[in-house]
Every structure is written in structure tokens, then in C-alpha cells.
C-alpha atoms as a PDB file:
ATOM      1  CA  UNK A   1       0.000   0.000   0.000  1.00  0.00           C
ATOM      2  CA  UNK A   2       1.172   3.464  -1.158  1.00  0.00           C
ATOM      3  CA  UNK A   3       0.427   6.487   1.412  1.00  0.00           C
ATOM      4  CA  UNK A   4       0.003   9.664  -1.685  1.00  0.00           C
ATOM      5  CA  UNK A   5       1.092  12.829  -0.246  1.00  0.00           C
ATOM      6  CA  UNK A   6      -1.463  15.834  -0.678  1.00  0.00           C
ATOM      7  CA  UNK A   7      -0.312  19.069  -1.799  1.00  0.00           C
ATOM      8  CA  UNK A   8      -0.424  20.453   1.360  1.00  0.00           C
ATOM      9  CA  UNK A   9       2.172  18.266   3.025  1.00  0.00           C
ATOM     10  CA  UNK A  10       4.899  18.647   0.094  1.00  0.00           C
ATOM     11  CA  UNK A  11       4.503  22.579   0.323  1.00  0.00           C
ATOM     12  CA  UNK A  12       5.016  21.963   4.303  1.00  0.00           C
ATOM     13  CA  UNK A  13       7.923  19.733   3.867  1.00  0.00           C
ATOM     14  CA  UNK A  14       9.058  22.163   1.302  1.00  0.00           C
ATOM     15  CA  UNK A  15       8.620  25.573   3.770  1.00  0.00           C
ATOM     16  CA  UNK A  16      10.811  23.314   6.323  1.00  0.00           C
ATOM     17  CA  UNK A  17      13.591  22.930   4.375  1.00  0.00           C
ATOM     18  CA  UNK A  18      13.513  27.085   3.071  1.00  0.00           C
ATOM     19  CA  UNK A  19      13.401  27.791   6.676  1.00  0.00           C
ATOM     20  CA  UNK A  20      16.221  25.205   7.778  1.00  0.00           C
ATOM     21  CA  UNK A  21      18.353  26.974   4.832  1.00  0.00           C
ATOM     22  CA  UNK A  22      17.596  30.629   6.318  1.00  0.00           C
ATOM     23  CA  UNK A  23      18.024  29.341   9.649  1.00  0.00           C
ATOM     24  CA  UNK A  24      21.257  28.226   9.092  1.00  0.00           C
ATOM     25  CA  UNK A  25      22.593  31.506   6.995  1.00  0.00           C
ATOM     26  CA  UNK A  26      21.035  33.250   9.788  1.00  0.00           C
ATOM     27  CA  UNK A  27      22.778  31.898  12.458  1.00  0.00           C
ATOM     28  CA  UNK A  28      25.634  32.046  10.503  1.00  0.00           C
ATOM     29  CA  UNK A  29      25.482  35.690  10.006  1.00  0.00           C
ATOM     30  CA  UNK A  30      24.383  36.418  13.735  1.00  0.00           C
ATOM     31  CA  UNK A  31      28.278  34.985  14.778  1.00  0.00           C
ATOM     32  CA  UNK A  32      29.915  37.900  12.811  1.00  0.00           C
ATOM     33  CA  UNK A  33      27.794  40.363  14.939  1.00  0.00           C
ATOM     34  CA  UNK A  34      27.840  38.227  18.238  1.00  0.00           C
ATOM     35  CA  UNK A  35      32.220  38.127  18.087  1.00  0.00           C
ATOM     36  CA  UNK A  36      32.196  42.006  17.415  1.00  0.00           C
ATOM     37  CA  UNK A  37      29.594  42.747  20.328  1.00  0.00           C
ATOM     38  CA  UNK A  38      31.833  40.077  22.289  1.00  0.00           C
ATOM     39  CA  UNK A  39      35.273  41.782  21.473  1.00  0.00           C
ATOM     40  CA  UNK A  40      34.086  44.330  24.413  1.00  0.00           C
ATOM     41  CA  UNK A  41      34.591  41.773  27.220  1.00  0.00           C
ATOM     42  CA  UNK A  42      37.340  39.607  25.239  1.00  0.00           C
ATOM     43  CA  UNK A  43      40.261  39.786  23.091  1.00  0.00           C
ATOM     44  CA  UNK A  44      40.164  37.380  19.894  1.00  0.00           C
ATOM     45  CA  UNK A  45      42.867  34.766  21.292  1.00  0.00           C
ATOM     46  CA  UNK A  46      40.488  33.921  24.857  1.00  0.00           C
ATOM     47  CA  UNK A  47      37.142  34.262  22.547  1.00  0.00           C
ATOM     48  CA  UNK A  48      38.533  31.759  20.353  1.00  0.00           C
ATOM     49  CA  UNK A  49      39.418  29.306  23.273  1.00  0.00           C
ATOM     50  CA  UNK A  50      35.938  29.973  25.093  1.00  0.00           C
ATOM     51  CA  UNK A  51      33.872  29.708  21.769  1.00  0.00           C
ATOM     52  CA  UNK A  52      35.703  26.161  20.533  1.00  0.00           C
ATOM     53  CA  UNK A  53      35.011  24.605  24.183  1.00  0.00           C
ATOM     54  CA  UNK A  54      31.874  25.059  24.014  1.00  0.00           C
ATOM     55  CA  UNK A  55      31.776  23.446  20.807  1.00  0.00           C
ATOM     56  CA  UNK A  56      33.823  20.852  21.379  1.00  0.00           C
ATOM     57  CA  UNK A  57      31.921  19.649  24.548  1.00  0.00           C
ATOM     58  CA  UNK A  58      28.386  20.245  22.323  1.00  0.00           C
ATOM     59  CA  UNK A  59      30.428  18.300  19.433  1.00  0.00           C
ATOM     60  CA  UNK A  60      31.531  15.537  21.273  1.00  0.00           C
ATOM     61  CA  UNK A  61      27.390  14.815  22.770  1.00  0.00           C
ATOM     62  CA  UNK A  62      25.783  15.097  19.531  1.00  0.00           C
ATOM     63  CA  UNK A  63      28.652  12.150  18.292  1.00  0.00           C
ATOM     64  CA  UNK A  64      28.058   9.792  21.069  1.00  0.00           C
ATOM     65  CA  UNK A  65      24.435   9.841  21.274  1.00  0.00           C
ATOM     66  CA  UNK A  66      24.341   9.959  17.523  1.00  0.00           C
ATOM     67  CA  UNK A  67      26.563   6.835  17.106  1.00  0.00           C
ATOM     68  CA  UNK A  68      24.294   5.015  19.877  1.00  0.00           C
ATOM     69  CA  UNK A  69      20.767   5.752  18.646  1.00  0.00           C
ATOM     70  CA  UNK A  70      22.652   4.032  14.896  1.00  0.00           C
ATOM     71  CA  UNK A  71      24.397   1.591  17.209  1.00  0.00           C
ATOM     72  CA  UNK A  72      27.487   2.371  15.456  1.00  0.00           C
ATOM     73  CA  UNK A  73      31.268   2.026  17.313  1.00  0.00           C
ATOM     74  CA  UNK A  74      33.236   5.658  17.830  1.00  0.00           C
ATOM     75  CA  UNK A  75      36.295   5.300  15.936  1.00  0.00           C
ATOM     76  CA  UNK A  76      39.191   6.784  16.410  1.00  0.00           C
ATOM     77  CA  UNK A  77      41.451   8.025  13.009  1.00  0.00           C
ATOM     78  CA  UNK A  78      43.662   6.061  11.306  1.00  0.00           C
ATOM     79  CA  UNK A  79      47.503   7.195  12.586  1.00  0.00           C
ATOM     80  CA  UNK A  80      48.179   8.146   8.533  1.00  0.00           C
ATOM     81  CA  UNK A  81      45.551  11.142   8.933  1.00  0.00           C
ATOM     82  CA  UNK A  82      46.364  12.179  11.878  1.00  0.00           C
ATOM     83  CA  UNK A  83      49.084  14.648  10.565  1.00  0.00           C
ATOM     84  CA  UNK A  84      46.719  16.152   7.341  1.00  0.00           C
ATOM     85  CA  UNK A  85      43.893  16.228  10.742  1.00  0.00           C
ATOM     86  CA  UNK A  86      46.011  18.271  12.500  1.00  0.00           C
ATOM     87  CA  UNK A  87      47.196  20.913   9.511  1.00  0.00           C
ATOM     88  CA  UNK A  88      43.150  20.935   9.032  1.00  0.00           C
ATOM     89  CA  UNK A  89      42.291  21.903  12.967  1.00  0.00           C
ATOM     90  CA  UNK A  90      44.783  24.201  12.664  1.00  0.00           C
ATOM     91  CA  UNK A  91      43.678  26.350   9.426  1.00  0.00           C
ATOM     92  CA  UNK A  92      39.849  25.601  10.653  1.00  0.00           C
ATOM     93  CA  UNK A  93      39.450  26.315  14.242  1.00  0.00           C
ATOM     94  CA  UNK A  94      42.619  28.209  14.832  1.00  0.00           C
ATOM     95  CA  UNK A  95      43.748  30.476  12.448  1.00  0.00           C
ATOM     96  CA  UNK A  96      40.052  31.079  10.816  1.00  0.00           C
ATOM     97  CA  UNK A  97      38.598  31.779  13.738  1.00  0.00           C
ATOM     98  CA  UNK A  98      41.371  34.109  15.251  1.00  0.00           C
ATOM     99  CA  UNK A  99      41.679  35.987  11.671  1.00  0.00           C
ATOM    100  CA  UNK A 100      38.021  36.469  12.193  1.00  0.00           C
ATOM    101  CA  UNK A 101      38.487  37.720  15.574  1.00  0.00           C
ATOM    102  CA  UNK A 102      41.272  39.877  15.162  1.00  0.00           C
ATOM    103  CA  UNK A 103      40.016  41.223  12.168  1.00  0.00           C
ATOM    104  CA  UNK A 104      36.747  42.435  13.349  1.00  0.00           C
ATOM    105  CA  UNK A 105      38.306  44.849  16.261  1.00  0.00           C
ATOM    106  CA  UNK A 106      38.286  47.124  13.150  1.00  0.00           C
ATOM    107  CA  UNK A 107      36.072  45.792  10.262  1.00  0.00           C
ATOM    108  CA  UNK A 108      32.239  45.273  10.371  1.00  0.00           C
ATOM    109  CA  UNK A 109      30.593  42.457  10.157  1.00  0.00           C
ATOM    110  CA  UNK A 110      28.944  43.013   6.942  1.00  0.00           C
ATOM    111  CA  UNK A 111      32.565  43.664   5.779  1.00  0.00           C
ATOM    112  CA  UNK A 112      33.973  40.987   6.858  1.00  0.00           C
ATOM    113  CA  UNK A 113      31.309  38.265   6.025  1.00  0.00           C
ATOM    114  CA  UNK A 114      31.940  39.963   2.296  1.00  0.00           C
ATOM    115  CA  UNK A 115      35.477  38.944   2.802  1.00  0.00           C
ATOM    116  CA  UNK A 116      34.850  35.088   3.913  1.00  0.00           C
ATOM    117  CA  UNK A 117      32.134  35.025   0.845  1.00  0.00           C
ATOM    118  CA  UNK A 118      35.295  34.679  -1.262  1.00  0.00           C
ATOM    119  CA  UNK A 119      35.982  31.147   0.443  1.00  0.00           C
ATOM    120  CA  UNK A 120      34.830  29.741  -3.189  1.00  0.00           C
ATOM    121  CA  UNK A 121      36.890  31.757  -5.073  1.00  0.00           C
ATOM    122  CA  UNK A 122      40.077  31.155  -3.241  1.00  0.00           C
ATOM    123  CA  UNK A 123      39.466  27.622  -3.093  1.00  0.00           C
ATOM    124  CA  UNK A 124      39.567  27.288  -6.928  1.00  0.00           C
ATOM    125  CA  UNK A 125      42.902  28.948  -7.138  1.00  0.00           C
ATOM    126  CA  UNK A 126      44.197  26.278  -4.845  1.00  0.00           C
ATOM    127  CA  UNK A 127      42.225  23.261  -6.148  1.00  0.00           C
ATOM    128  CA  UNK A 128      43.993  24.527  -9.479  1.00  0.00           C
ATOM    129  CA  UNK A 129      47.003  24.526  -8.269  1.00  0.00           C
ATOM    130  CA  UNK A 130      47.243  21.445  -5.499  1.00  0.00           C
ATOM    131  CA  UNK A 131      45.026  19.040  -6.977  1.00  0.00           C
ATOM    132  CA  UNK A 132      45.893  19.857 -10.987  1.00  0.00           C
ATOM    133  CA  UNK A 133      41.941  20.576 -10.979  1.00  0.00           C
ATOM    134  CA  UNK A 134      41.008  22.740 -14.570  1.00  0.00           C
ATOM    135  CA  UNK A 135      39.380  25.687 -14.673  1.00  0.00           C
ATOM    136  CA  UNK A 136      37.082  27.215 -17.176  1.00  0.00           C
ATOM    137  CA  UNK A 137      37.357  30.411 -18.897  1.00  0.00           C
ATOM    138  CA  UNK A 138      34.412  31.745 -16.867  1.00  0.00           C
ATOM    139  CA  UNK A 139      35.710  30.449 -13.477  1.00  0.00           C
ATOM    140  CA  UNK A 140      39.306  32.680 -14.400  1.00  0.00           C
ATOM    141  CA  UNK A 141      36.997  36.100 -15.173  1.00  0.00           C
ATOM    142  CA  UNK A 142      35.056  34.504 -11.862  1.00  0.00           C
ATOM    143  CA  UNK A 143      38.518  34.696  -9.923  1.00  0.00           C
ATOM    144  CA  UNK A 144      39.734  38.246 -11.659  1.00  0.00           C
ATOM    145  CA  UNK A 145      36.544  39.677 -10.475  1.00  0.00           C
ATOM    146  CA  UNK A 146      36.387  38.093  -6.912  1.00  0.00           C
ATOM    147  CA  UNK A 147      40.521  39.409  -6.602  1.00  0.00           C
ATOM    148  CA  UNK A 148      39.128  43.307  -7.836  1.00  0.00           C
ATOM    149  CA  UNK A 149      36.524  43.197  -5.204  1.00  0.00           C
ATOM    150  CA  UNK A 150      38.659  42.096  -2.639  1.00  0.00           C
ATOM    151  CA  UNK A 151      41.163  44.554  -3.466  1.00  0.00           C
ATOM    152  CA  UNK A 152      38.341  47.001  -3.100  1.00  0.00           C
ATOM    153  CA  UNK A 153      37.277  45.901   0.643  1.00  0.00           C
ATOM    154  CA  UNK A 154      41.376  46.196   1.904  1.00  0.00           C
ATOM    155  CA  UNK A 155      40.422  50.150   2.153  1.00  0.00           C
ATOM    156  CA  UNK A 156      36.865  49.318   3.917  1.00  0.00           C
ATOM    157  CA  UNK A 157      35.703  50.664   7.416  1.00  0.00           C
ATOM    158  CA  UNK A 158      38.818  52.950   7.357  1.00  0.00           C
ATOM    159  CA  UNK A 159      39.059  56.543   7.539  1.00  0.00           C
ATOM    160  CA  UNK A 160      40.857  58.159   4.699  1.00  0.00           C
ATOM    161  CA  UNK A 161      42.267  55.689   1.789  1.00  0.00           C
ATOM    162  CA  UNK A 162      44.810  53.228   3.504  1.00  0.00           C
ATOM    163  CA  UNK A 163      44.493  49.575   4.223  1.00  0.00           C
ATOM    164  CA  UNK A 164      42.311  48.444   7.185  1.00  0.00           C
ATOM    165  CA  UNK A 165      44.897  45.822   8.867  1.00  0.00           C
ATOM    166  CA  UNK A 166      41.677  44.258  10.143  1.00  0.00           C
ATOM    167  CA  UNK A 167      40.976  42.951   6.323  1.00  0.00           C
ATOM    168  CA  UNK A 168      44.092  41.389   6.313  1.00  0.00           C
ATOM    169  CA  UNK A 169      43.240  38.816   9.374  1.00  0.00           C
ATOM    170  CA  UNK A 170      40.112  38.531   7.753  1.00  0.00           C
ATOM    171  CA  UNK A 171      41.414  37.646   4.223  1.00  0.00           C
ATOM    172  CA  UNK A 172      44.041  35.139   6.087  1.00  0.00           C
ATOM    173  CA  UNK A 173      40.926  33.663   7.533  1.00  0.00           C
ATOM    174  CA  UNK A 174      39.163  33.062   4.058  1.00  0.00           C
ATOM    175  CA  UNK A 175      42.373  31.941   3.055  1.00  0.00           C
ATOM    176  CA  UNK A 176      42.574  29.153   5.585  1.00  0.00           C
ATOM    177  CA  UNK A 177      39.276  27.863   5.470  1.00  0.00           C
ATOM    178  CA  UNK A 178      39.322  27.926   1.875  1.00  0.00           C
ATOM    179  CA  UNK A 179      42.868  25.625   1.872  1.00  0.00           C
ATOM    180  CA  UNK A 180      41.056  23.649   4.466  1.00  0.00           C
ATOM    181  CA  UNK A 181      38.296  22.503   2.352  1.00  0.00           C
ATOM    182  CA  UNK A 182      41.168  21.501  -0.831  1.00  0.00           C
ATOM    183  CA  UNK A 183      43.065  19.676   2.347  1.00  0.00           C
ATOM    184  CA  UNK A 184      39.947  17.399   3.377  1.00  0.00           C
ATOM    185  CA  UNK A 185      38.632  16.348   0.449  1.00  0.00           C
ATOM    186  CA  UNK A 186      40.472  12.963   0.533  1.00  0.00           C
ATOM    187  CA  UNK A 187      39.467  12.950   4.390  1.00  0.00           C
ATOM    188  CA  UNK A 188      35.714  13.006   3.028  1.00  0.00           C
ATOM    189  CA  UNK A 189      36.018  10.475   1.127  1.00  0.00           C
ATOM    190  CA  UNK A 190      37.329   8.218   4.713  1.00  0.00           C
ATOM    191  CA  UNK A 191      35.416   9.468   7.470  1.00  0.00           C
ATOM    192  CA  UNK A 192      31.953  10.897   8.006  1.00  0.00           C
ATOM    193  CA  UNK A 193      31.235  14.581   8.700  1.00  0.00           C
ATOM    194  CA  UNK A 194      30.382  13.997  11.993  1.00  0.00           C
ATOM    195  CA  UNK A 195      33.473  12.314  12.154  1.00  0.00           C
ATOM    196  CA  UNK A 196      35.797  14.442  10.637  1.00  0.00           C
ATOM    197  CA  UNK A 197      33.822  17.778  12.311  1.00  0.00           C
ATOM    198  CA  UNK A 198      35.415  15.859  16.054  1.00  0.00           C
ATOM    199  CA  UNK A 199      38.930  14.842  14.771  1.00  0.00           C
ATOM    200  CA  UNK A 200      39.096  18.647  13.622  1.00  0.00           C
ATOM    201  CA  UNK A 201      37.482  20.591  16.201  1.00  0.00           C
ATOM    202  CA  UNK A 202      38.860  19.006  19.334  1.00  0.00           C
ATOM    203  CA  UNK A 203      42.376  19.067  17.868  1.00  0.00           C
ATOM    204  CA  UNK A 204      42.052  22.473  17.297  1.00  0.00           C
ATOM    205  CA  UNK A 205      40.376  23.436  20.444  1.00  0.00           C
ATOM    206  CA  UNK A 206      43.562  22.083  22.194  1.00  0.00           C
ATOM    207  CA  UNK A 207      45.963  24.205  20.630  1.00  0.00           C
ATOM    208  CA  UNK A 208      44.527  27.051  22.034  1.00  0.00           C
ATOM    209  CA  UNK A 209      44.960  26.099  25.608  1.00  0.00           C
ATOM    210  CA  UNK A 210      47.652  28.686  25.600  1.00  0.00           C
ATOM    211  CA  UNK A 211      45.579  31.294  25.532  1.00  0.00           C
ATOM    212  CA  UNK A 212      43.746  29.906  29.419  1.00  0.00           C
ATOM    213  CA  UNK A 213      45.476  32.109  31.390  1.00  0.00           C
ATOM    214  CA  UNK A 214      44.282  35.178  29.620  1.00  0.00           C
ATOM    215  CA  UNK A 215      40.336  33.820  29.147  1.00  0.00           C
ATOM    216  CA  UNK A 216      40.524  32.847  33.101  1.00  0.00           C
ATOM    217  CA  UNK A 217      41.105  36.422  33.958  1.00  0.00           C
ATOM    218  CA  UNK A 218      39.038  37.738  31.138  1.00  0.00           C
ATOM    219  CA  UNK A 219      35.907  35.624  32.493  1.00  0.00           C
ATOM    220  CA  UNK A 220      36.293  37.094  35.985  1.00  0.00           C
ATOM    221  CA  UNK A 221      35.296  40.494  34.655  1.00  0.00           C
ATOM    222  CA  UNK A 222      33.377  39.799  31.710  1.00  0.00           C
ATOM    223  CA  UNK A 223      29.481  40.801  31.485  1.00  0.00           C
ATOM    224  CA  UNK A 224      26.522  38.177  32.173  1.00  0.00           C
ATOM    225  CA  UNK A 225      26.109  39.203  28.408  1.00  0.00           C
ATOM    226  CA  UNK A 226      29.216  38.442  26.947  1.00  0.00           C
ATOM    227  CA  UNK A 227      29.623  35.397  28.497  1.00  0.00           C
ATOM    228  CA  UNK A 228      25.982  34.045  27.241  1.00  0.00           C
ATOM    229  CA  UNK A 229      27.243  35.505  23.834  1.00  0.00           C
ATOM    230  CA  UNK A 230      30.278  33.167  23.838  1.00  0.00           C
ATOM    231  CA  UNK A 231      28.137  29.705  24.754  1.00  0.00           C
ATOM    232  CA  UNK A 232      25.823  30.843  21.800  1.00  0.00           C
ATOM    233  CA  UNK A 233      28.139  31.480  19.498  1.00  0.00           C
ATOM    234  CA  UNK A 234      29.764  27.778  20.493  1.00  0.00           C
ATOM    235  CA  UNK A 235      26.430  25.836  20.502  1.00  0.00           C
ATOM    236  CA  UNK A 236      24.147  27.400  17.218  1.00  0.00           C
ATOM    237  CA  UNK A 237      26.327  28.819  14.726  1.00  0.00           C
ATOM    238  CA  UNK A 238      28.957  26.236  15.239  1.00  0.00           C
ATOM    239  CA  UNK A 239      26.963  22.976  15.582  1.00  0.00           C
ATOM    240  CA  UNK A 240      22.962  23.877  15.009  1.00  0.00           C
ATOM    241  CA  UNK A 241      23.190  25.856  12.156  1.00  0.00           C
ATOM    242  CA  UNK A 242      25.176  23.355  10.634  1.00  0.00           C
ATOM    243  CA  UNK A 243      22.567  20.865  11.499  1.00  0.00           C
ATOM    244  CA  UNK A 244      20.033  22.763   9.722  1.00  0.00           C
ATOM    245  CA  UNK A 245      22.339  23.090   6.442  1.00  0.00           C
ATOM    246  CA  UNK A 246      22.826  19.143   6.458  1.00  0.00           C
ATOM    247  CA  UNK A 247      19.113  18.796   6.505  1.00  0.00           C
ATOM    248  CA  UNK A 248      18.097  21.307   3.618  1.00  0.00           C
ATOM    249  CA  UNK A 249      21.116  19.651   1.807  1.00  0.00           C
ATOM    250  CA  UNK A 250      19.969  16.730   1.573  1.00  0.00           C
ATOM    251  CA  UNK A 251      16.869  18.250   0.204  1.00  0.00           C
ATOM    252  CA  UNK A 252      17.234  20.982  -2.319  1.00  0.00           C
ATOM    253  CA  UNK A 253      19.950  20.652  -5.441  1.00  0.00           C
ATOM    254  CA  UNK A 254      23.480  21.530  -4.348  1.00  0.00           C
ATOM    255  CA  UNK A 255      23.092  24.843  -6.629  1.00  0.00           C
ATOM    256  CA  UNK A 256      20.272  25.803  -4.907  1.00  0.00           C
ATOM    257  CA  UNK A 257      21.940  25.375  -1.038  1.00  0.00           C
ATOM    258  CA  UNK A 258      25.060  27.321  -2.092  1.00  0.00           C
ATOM    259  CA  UNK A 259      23.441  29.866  -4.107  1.00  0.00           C
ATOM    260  CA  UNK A 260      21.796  31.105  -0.887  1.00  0.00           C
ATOM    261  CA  UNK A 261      25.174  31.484   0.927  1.00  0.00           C
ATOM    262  CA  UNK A 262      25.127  34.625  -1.700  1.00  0.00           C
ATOM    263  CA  UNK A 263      22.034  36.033   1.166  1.00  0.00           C
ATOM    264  CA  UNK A 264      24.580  35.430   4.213  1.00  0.00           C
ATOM    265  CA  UNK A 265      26.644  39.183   3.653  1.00  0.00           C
ATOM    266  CA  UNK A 266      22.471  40.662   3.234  1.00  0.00           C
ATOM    267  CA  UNK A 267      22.034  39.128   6.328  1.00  0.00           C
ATOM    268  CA  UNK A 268      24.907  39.551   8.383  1.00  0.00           C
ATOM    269  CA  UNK A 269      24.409  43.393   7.503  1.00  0.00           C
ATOM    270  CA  UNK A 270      20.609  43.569   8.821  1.00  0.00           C
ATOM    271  CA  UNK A 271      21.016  41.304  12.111  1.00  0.00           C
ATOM    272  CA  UNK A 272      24.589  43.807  12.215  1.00  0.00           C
ATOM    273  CA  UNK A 273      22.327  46.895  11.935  1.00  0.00           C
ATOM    274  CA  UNK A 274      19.597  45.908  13.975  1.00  0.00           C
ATOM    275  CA  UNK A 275      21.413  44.765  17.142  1.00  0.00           C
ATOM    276  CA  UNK A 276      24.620  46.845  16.378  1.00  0.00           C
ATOM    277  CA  UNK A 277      23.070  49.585  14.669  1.00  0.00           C
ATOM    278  CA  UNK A 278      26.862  49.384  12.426  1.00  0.00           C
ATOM    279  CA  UNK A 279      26.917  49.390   8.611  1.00  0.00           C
ATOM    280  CA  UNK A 280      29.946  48.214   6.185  1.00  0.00           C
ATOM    281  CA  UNK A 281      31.211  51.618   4.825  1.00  0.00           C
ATOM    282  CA  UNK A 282      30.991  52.595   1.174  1.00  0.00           C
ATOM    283  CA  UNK A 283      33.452  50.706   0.095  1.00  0.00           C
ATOM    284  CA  UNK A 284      33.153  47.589   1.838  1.00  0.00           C
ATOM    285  CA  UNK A 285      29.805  47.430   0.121  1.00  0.00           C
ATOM    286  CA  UNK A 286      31.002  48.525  -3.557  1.00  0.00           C
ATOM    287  CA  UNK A 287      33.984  45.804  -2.752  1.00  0.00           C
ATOM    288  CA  UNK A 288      31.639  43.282  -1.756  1.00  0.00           C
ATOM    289  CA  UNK A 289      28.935  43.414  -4.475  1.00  0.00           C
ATOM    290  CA  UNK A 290      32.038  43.077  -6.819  1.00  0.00           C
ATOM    291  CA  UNK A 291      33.326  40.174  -4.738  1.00  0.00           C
ATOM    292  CA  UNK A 292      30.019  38.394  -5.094  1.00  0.00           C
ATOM    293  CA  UNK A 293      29.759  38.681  -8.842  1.00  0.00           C
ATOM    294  CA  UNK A 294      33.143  36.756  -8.767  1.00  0.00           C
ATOM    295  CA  UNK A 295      32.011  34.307  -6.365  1.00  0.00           C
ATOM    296  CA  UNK A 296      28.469  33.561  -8.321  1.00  0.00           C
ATOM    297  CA  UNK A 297      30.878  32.949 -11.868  1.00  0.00           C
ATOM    298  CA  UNK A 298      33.189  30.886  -9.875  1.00  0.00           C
ATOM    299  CA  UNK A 299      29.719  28.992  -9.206  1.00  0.00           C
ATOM    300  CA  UNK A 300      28.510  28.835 -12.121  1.00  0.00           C
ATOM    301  CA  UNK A 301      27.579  25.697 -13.865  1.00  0.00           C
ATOM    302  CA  UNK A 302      30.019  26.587 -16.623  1.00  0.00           C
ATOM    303  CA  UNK A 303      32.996  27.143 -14.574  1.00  0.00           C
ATOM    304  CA  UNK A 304      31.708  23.553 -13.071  1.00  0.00           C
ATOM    305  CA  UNK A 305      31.826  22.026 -16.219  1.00  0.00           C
ATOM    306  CA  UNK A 306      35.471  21.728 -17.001  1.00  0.00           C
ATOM    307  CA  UNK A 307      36.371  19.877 -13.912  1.00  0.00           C
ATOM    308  CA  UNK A 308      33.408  17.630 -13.429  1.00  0.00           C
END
């Protein structure tokens, strides 16, 4: 026997997964706004530590019970990975997260979510040139454009026309998290995401113990605020939102998912305005609808086809 479904419960199951997808761009956009209100209370090194424990202790629940209710054994990773793992925790969780941090004690959020937007741009260059992949024509003018844009945003949130330093930790961030995603790809194809998300995150969590001293003291005179800040930004935009991108994956074409990470910058700018009442300056915005346009050819289906 066949159960049909009515029209009514596809266009349900079909408003679920458009609100998982803005859920998780939303949450995603909230973290640029909750580590600049944050950066009152904390300095990007502690923040780092304090956000990634959080995570890591959120991380390592969600794996257990998850490997339980499938009655599947925790593994640990095979000694071979363990030195690609580590070079991946460390471009991830540590130098992402404190080029993120550092950068935003002088660019806005809207800025620098422009910045990290570039993640697919910079990750062609270096799929190009580590893993031999080709390149259309259109994914090259998609990379000269992204680079002009980018160029653009160095002078952002700055008074007069010099370089922000700020950009520069968050272009290193972009940077890393793009060259982690080229790094894992053969860890993909070995271990699950939930699985490589722990063998990552933990890792990297660790090597920022050395920054306990300063987060110890830093907690002692911290706001009720910023310290509920922190735990959010280490339970939904680092584990939640990502749920809620897994699940709309699954459903909607992959063009369709990543095409709305072109939303996130819109985003981070309102929730930025609304709670922060802060805007990217003129430039930051001229840079970053130029950055986009790169980003969306580096997308496109014909800059695809050439290495499919």
C-alpha cells in the first residue's frame, strides 16, 4: 500500500527545508555580529578558546548519542591522517577563527562576512594549483573579479584611503578555510562529517589552551552578556546551524543550497544593523557586491563544467 502525499504536506515539507536553509545563513550571520559585540569583554585569542570549548563539549554529545541511537562504534582516526587532521584543525578552528576575531576589532561584520564570501573563489585557485583541478574560462573572469573586489574591501571601514589591517586577518581567515576545504577532500572520502567535524574541532580546540590564562582572567570580569554571547556562538552557529544546512542539503539541489550562501553578507548586515546599529562603509559594500559577482561565476555551472 502506497500512502500519496497531498499538496499540502509537500509545500510543508518544502517551507521546512527554506526555513532550515535561512536558519542556518542566519545563524551564521548572527556569529559575525555576536564576536564584534563580544570583542568588548574579550580579546580574539580567549574568545577563540571559550567559543571552541563550548563546541567541542556540544560536538563531542551530539557524536556519542548519535553513534548510539545508529548503534554504530566511535572510531578513532587512522595514525596516517592524523598529521593532514592536524594541519586541518589548525587552518579551521585556529587560524580562521582568530583571523576572524582579530580582524573584526576594526572591520564590520557586513565587511567581513563579504570577505569570507570569497571562500569559493580562493578555493579554486588552490584546487587549481594542489590538486591539478582545470578551470574554465568563466571560473578565471570569476577569480579576476572576486581578486578586484577584494582589493576594493582592503580600504573598507577605514578613515581616509589606507588599508584596514583588520581585512588582512580577515582575508588570512578566508584563506585558511578555503585551503582547508582543498586539504579534506580525501578525508571526506574516509570518514563521516560527523566524524571528521570531532577529529578537527577538538584538535584544534587544544591548541589554544595557551591562551587559558588570559580567558581565566578575562571571564572574571566579563558581562553576564558576553559570556551568554560566547556559549551561543559555540552551541548554534557552530553545531545547530550546521545541522540545519545538512538537513536542507539533503533536500534541495546543491546549486540551490550554495546559491543562498550569496544572502549570508544581506544578512549579516541587517542582524549587524539591527542589534549593532553598524553598517559596512561605502566601500566595503562597492567591494563586496564586486566580490560576489566573482564568487556567483566561480559557481557557475560553466565554470563547473570543465572539472566535473
Amino acid at each position: 500500500m502506497t500512502i500519496e502525499q497531498t499538496p499540502t504536506d509537500v509545500g510543508t515539507k518544502t517551507s521546512m527545508v527554506w526555513f532550515a536553509l535561512a536558519g542556518a545563513l542566519t545563524l551564521w550571520a548572527s556569529a559575525f555580529v555576536g564576536i564584534r559585540s563580544a570583542l568588548h569583554d574579550f580579546t580574539p585569542g580567549p574568545m577563540a578558546l571559550f567559543r571552541f570549548v563550548v563546541a567541542s563539549c556540544g560536538l563531542l554529545v551530539v557524536w556519542v548519542v548519535t553513534a548510539r541511537i545508529r548503534r554504530e562504534r566511535l572510531r578513532l582516526p587512522a595514525a596516517r591522517d592524523v598529521p593532514l587532521l592536524l594541519l586541518c584543525a589548525l587552518l579551521l578552528i585556529v587560524i580562521y577563527n582568530l583571523g576572524v576575531n582579530f580582524g573584526e576589532q576594526t572591520v564590520s561584520p557586513g565587511t567581513a562576512s563579504f570577505l569570507v564570501g570569497q571562500v569559493p573563489v580562493f578555493s579554486i585557485m588552490l584546487a587549481a594549483a594542489i590538486l591539478r583541478e582545470r578551470v574554465a574560462v568563466v571560473g578565471w573572469i570569476g577569480i579576476g573579479v572576486g581578486i578586484a573586489g577584494t582589493v576594493v574591501m582592503l580600504f573598507a571601514d577605514q578613515t581616509g584611503l589606507q588599508i584596514n589591517t583588520g581585512t588582512l586577518y580577515v582575508l588570512a581567515a578566508a584563506l585558511a578555510e578555503s585551503l582547508y576545504f582543498v586539504l579534506s577532500k580525501p578525508l571526506l572520502e574516509r570518514y563521516g562529517a560527523m566524524e571528521l567535524n570531532v577529529y578537527v574541532t577538538i584538535p584544534g580546540t587544544l591548541m589554544m589552551l595557551p591562551f587559558a590564562g588570559d580567558l581565566t582572567r578575562q571571564l572574571a570580569s566579563a558581562t553576564t552578556g558576553s559570556v551568554l554571547m560566547m556559549v551561543y556562538l559555540g552551541i548554534f552557529p557552530a553545531a545547530v546551524a550546521y545541522l540545519l544546512w545538512n538537513y536542507a542539503l539533503a533536500r534541495l539541489d546543491v546549486s540551490a543550497s550554495t546559491s543562498g550562501l550569496y544572502a549570508l553578507p544581506l544578512i549579516t548586515i541587517v542582524v549587524s544593523f539591527v542589534f549593532l546599529r553598524e553598517l559596512p562603509s561605502l566601500l566595503g559594500l562597492i567591494g563586496g557586491v564586486i566580490s560576489l559577482v566573482g564568487a556567483a561565476l566561480v559557481n557557475s555551472r560553466r565554470a563547473r563544467a570543465s572539472r566535473a
